[in-house]
C-alpha atoms as a PDB file:
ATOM      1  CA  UNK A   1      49.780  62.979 -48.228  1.00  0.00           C
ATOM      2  CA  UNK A   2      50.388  59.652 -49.290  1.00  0.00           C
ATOM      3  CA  UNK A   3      48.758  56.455 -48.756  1.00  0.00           C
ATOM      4  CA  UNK A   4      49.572  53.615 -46.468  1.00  0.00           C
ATOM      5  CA  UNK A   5      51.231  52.061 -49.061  1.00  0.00           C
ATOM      6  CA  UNK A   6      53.863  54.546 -49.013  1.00  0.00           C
ATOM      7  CA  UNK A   7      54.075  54.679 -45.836  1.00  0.00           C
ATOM      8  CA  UNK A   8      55.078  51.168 -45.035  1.00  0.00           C
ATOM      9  CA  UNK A   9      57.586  50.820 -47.841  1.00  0.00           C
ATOM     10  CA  UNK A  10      59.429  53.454 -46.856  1.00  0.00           C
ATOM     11  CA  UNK A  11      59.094  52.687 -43.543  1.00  0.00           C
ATOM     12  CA  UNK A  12      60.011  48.956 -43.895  1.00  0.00           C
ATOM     13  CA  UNK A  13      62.966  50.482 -45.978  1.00  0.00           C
ATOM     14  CA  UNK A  14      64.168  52.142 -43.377  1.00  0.00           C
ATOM     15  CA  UNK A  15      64.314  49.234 -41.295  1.00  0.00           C
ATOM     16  CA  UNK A  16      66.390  46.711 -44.064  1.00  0.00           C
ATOM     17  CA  UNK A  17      68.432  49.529 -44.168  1.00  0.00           C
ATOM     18  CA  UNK A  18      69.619  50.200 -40.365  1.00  0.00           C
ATOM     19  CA  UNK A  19      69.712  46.577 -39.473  1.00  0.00           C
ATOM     20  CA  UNK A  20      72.550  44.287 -39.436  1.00  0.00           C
ATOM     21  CA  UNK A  21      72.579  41.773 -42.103  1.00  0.00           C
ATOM     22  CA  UNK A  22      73.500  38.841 -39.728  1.00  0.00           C
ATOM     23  CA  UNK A  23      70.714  37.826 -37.879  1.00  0.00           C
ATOM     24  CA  UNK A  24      67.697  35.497 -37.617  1.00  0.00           C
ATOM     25  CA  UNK A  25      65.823  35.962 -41.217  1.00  0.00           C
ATOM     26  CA  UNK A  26      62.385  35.141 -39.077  1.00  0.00           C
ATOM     27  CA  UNK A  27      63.457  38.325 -37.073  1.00  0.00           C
ATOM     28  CA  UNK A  28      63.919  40.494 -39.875  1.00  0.00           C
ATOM     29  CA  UNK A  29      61.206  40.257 -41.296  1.00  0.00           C
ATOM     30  CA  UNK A  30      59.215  40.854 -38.466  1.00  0.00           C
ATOM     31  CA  UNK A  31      61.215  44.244 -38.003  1.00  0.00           C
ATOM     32  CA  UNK A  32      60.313  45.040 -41.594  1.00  0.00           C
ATOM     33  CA  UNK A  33      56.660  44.308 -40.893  1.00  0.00           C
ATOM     34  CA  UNK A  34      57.117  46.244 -37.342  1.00  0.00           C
ATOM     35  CA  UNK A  35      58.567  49.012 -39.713  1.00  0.00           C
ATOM     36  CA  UNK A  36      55.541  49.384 -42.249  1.00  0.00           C
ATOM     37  CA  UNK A  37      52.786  49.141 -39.092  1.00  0.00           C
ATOM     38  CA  UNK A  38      54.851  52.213 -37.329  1.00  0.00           C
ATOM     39  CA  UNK A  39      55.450  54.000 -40.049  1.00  0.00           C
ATOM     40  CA  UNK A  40      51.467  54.037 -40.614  1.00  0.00           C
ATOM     41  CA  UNK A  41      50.899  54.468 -36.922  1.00  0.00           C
ATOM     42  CA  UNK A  42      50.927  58.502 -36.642  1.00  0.00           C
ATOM     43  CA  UNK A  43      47.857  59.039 -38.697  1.00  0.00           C
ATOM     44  CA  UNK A  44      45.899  56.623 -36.067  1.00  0.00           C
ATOM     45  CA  UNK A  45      45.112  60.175 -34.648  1.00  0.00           C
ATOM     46  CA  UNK A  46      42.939  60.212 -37.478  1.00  0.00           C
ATOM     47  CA  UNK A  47      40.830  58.558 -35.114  1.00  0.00           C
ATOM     48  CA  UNK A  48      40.143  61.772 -32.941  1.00  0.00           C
ATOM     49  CA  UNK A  49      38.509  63.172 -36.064  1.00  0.00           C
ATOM     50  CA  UNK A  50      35.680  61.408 -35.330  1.00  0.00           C
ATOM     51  CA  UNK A  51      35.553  61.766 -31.707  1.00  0.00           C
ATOM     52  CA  UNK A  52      35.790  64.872 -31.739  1.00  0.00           C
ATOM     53  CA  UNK A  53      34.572  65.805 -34.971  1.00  0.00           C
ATOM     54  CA  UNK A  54      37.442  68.605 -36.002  1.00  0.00           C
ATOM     55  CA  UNK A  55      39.905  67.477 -38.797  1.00  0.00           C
ATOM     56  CA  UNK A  56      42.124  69.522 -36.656  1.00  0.00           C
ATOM     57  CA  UNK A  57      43.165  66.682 -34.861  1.00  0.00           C
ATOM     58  CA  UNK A  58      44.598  64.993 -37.965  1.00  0.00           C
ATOM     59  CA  UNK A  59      48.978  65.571 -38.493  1.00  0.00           C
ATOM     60  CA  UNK A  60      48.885  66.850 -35.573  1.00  0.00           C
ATOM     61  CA  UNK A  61      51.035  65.862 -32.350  1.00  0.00           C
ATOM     62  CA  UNK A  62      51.405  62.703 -33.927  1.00  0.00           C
ATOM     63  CA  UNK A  63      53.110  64.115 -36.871  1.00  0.00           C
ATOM     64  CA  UNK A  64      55.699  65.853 -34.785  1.00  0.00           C
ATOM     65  CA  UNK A  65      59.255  65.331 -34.186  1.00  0.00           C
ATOM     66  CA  UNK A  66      58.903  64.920 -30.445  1.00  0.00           C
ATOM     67  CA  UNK A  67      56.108  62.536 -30.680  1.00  0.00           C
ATOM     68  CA  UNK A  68      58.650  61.059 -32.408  1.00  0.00           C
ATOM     69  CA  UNK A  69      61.232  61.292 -30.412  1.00  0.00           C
ATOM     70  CA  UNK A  70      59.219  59.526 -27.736  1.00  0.00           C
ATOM     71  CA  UNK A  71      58.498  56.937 -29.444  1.00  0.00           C
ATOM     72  CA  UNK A  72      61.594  56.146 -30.235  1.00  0.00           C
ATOM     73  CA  UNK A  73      62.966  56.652 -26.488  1.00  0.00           C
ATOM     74  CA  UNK A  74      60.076  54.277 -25.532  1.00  0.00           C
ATOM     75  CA  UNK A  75      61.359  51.690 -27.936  1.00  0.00           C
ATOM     76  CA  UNK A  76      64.288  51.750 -26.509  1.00  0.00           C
ATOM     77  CA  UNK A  77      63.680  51.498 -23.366  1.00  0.00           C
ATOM     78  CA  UNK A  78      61.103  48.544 -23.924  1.00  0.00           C
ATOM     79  CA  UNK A  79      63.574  46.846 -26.282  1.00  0.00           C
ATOM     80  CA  UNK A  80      66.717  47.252 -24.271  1.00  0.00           C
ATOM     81  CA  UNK A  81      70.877  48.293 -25.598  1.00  0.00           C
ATOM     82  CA  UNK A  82      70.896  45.087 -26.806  1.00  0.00           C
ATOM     83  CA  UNK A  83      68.362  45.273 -29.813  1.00  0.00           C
ATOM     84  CA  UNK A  84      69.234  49.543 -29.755  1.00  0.00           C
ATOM     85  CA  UNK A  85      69.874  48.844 -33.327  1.00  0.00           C
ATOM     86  CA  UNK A  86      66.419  48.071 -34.038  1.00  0.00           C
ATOM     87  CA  UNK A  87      64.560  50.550 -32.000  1.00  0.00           C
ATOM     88  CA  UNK A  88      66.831  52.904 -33.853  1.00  0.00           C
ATOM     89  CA  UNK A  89      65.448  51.492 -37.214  1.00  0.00           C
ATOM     90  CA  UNK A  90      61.692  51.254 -36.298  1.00  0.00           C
ATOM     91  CA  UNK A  91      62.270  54.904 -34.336  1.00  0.00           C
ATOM     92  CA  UNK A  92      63.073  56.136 -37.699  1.00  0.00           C
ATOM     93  CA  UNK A  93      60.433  54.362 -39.747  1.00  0.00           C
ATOM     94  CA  UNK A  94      57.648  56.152 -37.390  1.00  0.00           C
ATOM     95  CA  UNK A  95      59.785  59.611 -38.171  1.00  0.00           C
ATOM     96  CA  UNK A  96      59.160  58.786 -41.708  1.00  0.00           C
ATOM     97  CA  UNK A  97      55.525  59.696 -41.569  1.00  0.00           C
ATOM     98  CA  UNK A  98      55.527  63.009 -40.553  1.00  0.00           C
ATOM     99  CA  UNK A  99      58.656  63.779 -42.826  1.00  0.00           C
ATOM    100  CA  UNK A 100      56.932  61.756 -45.870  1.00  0.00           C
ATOM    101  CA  UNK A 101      53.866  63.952 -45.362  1.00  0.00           C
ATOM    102  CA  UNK A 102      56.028  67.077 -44.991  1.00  0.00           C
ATOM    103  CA  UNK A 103      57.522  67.054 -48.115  1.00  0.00           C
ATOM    104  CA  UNK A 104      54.005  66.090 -50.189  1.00  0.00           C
ATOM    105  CA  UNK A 105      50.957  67.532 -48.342  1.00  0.00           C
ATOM    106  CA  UNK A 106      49.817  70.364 -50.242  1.00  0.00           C
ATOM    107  CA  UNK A 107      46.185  70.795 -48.648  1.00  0.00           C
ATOM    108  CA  UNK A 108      45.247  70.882 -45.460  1.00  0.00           C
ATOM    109  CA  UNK A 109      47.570  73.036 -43.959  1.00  0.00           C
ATOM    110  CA  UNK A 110      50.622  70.608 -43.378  1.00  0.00           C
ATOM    111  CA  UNK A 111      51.222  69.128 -40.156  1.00  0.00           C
ATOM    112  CA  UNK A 112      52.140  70.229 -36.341  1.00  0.00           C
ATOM    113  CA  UNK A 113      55.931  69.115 -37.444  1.00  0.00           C
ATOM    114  CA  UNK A 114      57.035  71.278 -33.803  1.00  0.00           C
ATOM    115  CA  UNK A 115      54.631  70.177 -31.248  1.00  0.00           C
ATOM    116  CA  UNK A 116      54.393  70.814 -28.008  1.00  0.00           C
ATOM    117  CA  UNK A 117      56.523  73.742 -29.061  1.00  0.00           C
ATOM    118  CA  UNK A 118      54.861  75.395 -31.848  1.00  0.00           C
ATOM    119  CA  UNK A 119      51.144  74.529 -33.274  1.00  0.00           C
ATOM    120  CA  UNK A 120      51.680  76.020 -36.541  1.00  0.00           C
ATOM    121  CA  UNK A 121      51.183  73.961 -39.061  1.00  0.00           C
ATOM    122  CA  UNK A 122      54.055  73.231 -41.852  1.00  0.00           C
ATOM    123  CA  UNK A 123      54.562  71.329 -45.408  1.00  0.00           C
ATOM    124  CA  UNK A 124      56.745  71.873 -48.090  1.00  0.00           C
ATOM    125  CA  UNK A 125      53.853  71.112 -50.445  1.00  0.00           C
ATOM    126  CA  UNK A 126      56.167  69.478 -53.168  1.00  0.00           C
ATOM    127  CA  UNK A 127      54.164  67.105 -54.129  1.00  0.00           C
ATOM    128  CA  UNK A 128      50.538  66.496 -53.975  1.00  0.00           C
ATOM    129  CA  UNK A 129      50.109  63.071 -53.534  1.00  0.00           C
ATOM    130  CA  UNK A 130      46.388  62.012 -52.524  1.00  0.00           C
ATOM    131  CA  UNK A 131      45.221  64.168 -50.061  1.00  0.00           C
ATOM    132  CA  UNK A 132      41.403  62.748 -49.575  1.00  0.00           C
ATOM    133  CA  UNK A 133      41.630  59.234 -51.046  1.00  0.00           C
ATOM    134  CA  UNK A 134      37.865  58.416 -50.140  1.00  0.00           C
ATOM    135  CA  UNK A 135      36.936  61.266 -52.314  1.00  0.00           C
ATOM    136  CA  UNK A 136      38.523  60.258 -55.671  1.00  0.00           C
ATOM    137  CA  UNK A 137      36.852  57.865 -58.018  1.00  0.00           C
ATOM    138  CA  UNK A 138      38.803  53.875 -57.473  1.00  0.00           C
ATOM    139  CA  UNK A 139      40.630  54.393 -61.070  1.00  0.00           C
ATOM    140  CA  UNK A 140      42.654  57.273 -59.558  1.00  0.00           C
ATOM    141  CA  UNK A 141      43.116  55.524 -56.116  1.00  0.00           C
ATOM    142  CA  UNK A 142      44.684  51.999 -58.360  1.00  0.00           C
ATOM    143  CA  UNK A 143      47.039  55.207 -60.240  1.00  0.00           C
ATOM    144  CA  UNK A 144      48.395  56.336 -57.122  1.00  0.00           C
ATOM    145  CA  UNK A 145      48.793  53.342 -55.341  1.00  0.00           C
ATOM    146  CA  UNK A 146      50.477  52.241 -58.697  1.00  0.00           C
ATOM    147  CA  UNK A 147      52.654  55.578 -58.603  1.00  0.00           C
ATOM    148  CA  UNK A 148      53.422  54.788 -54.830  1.00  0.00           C
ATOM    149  CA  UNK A 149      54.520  51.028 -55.416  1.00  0.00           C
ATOM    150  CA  UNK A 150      56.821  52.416 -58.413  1.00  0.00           C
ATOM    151  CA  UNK A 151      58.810  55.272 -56.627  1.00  0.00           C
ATOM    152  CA  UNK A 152      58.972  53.545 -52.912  1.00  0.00           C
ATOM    153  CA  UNK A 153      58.990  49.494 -53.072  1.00  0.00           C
ATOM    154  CA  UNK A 154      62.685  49.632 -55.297  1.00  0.00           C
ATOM    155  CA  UNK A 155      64.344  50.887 -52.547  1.00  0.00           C
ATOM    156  CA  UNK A 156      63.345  47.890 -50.158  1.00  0.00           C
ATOM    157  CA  UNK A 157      63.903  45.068 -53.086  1.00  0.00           C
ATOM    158  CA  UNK A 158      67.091  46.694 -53.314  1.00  0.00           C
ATOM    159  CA  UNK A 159      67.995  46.152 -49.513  1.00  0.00           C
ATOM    160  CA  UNK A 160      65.954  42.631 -49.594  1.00  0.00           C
ATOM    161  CA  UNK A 161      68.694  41.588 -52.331  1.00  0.00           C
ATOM    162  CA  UNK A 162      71.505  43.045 -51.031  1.00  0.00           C
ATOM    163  CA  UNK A 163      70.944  40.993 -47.670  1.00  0.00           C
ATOM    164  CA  UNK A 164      70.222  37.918 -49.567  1.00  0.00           C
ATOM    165  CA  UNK A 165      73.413  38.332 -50.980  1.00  0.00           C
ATOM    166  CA  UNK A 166      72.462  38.713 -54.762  1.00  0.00           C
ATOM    167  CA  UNK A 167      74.834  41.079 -55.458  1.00  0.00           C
ATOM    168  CA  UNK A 168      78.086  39.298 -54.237  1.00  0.00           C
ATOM    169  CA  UNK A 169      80.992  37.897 -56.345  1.00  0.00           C
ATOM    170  CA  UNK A 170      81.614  34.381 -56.549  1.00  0.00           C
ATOM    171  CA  UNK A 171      84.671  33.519 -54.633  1.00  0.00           C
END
């Protein structure tokens, strides 16, 4: 599972990378900062752990594709056809979660990833990124945040530059 770090680069990623590249800058950048928050939003259920003291209630229906789908619809609607683009964009950042922790939770027992439908819990358990970072000693926290800055922030300078306009020929 990995950190918030990860989280909200790929999530702000996703966001750069839907979104037109004419626009307000002041905007985009609060979309990018809208698409790190969501994308960090579904393990908020975390929350009912300790209400209800059960880590059951951890990737559950918040991890799942309709809670995603919901949140997207309710984006949409509260945004309007207008800015459909960017409900589209932060839709997918929240989606990233539960996919992001799909593909690299390998304790735990994965995450509701069907809810309401199913409560079985899936992962594909590729790659075990920090699954309890309280537990681990600060060194190994600083290597995986490290690790997680290295594989997911290039893709967002990338789109950062390419919007900027680094990449184009002189005419």
């Amino acid at each position: 599972m990995p950190m918030p770090v990860a989280h909200g680069l790929v999530g702000a990623s996703l966001v750069a990378a839907v979104l037109p590249r004419a626009g307000r800058e002041r905007e985009w950048r609060r979309a990018l900062l809208a698409g790190a928050a969501l994308a960090n939003a579904a393990d908020l259920d975390f929350s009912l752990v300790f209400v209800f003291g059960s880590r059951g209630w951890h990737r559950g229906f918040t991890h799942s594709l309709v809670f995603a789908l919901a949140v997207f619809v309710c984006l949409l609607l509260a945004l309007g056809r207008r800015r459909a683009r960017v409900a589209v964009g932060l839709g997918l950042a929240y989606a990233s979660h539960a996919l992001l922790d799909f593909a690299t939770t390998r304790q735990g027992g994965g995450l509701e990833l069907f809810w309401p439908f199913s409560f079985e819990r899936f992962g594909l358990r590729w790659w075990g990124l920090s699954e309890i970072p309280s537990r681990l000693p600060p060194a190994e926290i600083l290597n995986f945040l490290f690790l997680e800055f290295v594989l997911f922030a290039p893709p967002l300078l990338l789109l950062i530059l390419l919007r900027r306009g680094v990449f184009r020929r002189p005419v």
